[in-house]
Protein backbone atom coordinates (compact mmCIF):
# COMPACT_ATOMS: atom_id res chain seq x y z
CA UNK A 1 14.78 39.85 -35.77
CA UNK A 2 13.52 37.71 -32.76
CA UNK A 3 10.47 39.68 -31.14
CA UNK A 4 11.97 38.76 -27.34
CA UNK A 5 14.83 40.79 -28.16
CA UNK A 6 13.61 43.88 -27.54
CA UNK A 7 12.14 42.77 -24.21
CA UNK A 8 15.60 41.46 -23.33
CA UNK A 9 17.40 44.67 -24.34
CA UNK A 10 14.98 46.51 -22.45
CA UNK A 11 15.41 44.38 -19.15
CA UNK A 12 19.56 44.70 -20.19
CA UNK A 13 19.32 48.37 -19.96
CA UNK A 14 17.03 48.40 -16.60
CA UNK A 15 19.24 45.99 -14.45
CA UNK A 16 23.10 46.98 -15.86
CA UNK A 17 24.84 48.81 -13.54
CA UNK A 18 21.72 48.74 -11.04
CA UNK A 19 20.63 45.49 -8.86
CA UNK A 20 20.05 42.40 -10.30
CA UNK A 21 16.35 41.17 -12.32
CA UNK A 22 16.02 38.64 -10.08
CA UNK A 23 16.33 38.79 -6.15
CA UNK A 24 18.08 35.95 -4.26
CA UNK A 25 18.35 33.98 -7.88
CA UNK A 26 20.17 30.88 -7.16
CA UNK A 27 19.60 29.02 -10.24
CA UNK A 28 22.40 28.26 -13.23
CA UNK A 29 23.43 31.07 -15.49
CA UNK A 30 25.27 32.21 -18.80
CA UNK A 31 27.66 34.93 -18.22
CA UNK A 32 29.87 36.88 -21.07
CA UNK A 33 32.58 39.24 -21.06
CA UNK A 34 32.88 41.45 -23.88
CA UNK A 35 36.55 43.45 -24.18
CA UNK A 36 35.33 46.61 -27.05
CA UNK A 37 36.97 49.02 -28.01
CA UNK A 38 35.09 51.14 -25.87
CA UNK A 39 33.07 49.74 -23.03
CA UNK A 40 34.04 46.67 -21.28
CA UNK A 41 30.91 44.54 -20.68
CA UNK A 42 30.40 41.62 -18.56
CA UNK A 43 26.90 39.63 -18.48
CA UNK A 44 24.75 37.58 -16.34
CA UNK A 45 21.87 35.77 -17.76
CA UNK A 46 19.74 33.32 -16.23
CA UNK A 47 18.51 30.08 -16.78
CA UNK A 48 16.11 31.13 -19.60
CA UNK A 49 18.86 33.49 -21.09
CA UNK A 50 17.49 36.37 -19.50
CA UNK A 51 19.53 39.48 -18.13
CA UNK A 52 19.80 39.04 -14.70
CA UNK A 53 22.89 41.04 -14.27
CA UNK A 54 25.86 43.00 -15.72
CA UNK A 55 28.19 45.80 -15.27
CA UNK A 56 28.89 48.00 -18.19
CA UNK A 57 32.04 50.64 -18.14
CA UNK A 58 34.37 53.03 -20.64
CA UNK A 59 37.59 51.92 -20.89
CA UNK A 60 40.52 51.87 -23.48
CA UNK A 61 41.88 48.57 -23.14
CA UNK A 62 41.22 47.45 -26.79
CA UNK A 63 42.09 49.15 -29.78
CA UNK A 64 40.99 47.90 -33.36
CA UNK A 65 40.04 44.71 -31.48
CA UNK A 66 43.66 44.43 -30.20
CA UNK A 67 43.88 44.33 -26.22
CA UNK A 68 46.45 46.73 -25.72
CA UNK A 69 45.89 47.64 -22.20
CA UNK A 70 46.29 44.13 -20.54
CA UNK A 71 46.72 43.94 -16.85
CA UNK A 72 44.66 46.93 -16.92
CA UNK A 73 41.86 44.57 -18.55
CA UNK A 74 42.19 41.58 -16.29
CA UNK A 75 41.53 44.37 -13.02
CA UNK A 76 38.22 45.84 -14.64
CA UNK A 77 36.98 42.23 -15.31
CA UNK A 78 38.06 41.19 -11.92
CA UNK A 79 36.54 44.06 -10.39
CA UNK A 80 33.30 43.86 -12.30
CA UNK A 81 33.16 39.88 -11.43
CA UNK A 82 33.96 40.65 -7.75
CA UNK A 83 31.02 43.80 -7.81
CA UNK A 84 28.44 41.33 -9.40
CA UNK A 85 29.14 38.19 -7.34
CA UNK A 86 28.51 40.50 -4.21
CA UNK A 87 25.33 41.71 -5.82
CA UNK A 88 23.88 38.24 -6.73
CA UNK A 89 25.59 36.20 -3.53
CA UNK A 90 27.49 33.14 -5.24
CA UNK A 91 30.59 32.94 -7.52
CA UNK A 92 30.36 33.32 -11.28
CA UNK A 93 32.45 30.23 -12.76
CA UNK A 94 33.00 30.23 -16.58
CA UNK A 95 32.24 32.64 -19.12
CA UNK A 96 32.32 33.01 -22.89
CA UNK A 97 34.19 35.91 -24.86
CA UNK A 98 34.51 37.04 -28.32
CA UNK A 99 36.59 38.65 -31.18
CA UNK A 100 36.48 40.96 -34.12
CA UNK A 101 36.39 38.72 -37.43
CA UNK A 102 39.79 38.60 -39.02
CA UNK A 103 42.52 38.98 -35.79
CA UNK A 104 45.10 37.01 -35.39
CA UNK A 105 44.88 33.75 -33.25
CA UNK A 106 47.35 35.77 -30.96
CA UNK A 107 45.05 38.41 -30.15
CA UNK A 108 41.94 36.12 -29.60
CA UNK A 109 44.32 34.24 -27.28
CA UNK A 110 44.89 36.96 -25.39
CA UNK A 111 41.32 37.65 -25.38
CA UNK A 112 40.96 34.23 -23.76
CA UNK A 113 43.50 34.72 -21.10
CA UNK A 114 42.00 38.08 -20.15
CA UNK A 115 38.80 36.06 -18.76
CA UNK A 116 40.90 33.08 -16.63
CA UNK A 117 43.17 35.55 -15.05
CA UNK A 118 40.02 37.71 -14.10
CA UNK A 119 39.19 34.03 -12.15
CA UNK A 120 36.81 32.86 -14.86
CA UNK A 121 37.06 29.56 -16.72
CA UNK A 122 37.01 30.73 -20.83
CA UNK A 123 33.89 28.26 -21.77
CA UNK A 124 33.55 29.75 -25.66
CA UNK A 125 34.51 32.07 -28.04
CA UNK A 126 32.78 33.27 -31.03
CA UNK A 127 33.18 36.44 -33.30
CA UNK A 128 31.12 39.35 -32.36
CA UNK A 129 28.14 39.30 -35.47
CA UNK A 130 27.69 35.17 -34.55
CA UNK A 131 27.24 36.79 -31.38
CA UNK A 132 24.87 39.45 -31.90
CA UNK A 133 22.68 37.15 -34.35
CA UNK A 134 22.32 34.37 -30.82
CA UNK A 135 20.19 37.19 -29.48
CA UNK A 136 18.52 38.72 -32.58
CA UNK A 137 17.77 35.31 -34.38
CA UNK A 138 18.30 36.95 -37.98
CA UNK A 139 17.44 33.99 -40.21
CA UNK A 140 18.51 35.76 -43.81
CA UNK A 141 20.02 39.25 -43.89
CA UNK A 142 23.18 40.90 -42.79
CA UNK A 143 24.27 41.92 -38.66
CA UNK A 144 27.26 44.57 -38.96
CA UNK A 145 28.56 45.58 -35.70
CA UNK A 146 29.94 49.27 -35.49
CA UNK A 147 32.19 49.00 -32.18
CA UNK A 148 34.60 51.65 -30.98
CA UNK A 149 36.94 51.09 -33.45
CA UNK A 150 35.94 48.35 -36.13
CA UNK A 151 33.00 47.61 -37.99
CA UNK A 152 31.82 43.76 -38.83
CA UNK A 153 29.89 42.87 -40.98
CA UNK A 154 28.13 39.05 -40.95
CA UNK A 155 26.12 37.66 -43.84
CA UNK A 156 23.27 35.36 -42.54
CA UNK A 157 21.78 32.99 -45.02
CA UNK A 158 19.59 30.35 -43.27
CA UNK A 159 20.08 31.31 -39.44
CA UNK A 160 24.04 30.76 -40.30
CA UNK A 161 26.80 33.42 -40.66
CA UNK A 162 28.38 32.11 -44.15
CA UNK A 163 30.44 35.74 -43.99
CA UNK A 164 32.73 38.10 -41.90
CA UNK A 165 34.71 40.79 -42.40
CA UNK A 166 35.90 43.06 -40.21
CA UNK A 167 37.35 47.03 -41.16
CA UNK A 168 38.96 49.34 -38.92
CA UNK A 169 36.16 52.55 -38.40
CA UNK A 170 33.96 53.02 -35.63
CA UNK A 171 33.32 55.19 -32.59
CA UNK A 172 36.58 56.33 -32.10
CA UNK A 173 37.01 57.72 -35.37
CA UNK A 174 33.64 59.46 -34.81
CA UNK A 175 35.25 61.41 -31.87
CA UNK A 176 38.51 61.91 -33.27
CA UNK A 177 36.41 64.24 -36.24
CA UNK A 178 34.49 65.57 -33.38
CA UNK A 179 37.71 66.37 -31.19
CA UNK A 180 39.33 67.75 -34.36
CA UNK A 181 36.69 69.85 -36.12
CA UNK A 182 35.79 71.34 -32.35
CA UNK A 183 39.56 71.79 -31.45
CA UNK A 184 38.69 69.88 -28.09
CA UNK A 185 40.57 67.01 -26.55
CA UNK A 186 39.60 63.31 -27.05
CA UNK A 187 37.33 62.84 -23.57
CA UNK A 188 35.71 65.83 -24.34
CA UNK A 189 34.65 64.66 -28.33
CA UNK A 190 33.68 61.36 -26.53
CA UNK A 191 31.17 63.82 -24.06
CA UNK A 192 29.99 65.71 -26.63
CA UNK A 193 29.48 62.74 -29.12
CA UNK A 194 26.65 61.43 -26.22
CA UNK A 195 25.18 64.09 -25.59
CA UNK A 196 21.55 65.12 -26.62
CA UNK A 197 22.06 68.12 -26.62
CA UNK A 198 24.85 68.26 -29.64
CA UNK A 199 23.11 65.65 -31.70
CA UNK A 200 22.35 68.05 -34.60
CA UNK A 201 25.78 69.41 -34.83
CA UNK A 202 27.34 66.39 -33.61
CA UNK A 203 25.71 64.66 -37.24
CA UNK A 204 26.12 67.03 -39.47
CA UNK A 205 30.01 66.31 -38.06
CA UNK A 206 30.49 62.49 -38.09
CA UNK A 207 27.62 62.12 -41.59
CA UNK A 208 31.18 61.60 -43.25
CA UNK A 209 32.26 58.92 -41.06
CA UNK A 210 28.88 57.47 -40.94
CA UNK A 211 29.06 57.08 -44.85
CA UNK A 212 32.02 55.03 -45.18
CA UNK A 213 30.55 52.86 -42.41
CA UNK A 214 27.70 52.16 -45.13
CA UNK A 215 30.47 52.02 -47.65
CA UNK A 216 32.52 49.57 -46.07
CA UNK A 217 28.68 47.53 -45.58
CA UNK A 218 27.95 47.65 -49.16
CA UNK A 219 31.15 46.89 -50.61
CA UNK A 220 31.26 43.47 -48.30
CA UNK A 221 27.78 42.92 -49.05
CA UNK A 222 27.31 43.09 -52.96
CA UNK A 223 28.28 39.45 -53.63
CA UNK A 224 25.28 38.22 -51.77
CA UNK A 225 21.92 38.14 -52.21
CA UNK A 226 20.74 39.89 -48.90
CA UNK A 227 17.27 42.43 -48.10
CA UNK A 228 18.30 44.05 -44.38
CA UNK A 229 20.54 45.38 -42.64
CA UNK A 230 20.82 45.23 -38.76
CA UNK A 231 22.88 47.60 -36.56
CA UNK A 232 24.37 46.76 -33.58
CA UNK A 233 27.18 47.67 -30.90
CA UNK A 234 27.18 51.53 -29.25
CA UNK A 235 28.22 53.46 -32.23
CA UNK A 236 24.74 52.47 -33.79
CA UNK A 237 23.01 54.07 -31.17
CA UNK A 238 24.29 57.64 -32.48
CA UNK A 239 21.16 58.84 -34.38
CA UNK A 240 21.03 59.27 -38.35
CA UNK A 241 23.37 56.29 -38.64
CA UNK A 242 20.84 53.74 -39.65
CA UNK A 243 19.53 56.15 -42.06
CA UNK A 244 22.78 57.05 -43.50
CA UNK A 245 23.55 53.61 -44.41
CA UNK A 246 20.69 52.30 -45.90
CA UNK A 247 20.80 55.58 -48.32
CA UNK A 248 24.25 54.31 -49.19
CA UNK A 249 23.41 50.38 -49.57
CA UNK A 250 19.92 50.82 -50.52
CA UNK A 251 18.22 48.31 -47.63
CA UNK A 252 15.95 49.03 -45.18
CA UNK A 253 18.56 48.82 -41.89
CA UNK A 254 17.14 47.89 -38.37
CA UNK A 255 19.08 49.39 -35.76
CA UNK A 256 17.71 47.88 -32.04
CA UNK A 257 16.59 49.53 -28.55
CA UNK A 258 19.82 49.60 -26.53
CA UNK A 259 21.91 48.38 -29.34
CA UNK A 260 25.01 48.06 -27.18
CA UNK A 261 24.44 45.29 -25.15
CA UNK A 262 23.14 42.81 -28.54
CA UNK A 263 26.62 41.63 -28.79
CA UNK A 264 27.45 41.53 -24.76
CA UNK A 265 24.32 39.33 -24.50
CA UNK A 266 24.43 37.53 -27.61
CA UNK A 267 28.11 36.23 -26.00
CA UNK A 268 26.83 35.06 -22.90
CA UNK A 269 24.14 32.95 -24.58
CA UNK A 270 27.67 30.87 -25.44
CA UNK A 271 28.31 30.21 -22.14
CA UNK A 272 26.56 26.62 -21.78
């Protein structure tokens, strides 16, 4: 993994949702939307591919990597575009987005026309794991990102992804055990799920769910010849996960600082 990254992730997590990096910044930039399952992201990076900007919010728009929520998608980018453009003082132009591996060419087109009706020019796509690996530079090993409500998994040989796959299970499966096992509606399982608090119970919950994430890892991974594992996305921020799934695939599994925003950033680093 690319030593920077954590510096970036760090900066990511300082400057989302707060003012910009970089005061009266006038210079070009990289920006990304990312539509999860989850959290809606949208990303400014400078000219050095550098966070300079972004707003960050929960919203079920997507499901299973499926926009299902569509004008209500185009108003939160809008909105978001609209709040960072007043922040940083000049218009944000063209952005790139992403997709789960494995959807249809329907649903990544209407991935696509999410971003131009939000007022942005759709300069790339790229599946999420291609994505997270622009920002963590993995040169042989394999990025899985656990979203809201798929995993992906990406095989890197040689700094290129030469494997995707893409199974429904992710956060929202997580609080669905939670909301079930605690009799509590969905919002309040997504509350709990967060909170620092509940994190012992809250594991000793979801350990299930967090298995057959490692399952569905190791069952796309045994073909190839591969010595890591790398988390990314929000779900891999819930603690014991790493562990969990390197005691079911047997490899040492990296989960980053602030592993929600890999992806979000890896996607603006498209934007050229």
């Amino acid at each position: 993994m690319d030593p920077k990254a954590d510096a970036i992730l760090a900066t990511a997590q300082r400057v989302f949702n707060h003012a910009p990096a970089r005061k009266g910044y006038r210079g070009p930039v990289h920006v990304g939307v990312d539509l999860g399952t989850a959290y809606t992201v949208l990303v400014v990076l400078d000219e050095d591919f550098r966070p300079l900007a972004g707003r960050y919010q929960f919203a079920q728009i997507v499901r299973d990597g499926l926009v299902v929520d569509y004008f209500g998608a185009i108003k939160l980018v809008s909105q978001m575009k609209e709040e960072l453009e007043a922040q940083l003082g000049f218009p944000l132009t063209t952005a790139a987005t992403s997709y789960p591996p494995g959807v249809s060419p329907a649903e990544v087109r209407a991935t696509q026309n999410v971003v131009i009706a939000a007022g942005l020019e759709c300069s790339r796509f790229v599946d999420e794991p291609t994505a997270a690996n622009a920002l963590l530079q993995v040169d042989n090993g394999v990025v899985v990102d656990v979203g809201g409500g798929t995993t992906g998994v990406a095989v890197v040989e040689n700094g290129q992804v030469i494997y995707t796959a893409d199974e429904p299970t992710g956060g929202t499966h997580f609080s669905l055990v939670i909301a079930g096992a605690l009799k509590v509606p969905f919002e309040r399982a997504e509350e709990i799920k967060t909170d620092p608090a509940q994190q012992q119970m809250v594991y000793s919950l979801v350990r299930p769910v967090m298995q057959k994430v490692g399952t569905i890892v190791a069952r796309h991974i045994q073909a190839f010849n591969v010595d890591t594992i790398y988390l990314v996305g929000g779900t891999s921020m819930m603690p014991g996960i790493g562990e969990v799934v390197s005691e079911i695939t047997g490899l040492p599994t990296v989960v980053p600082k602030h592993a929600m925003f890999v992806t979000p950033i890896g996607i603006a680093m498209q934007d050229r």
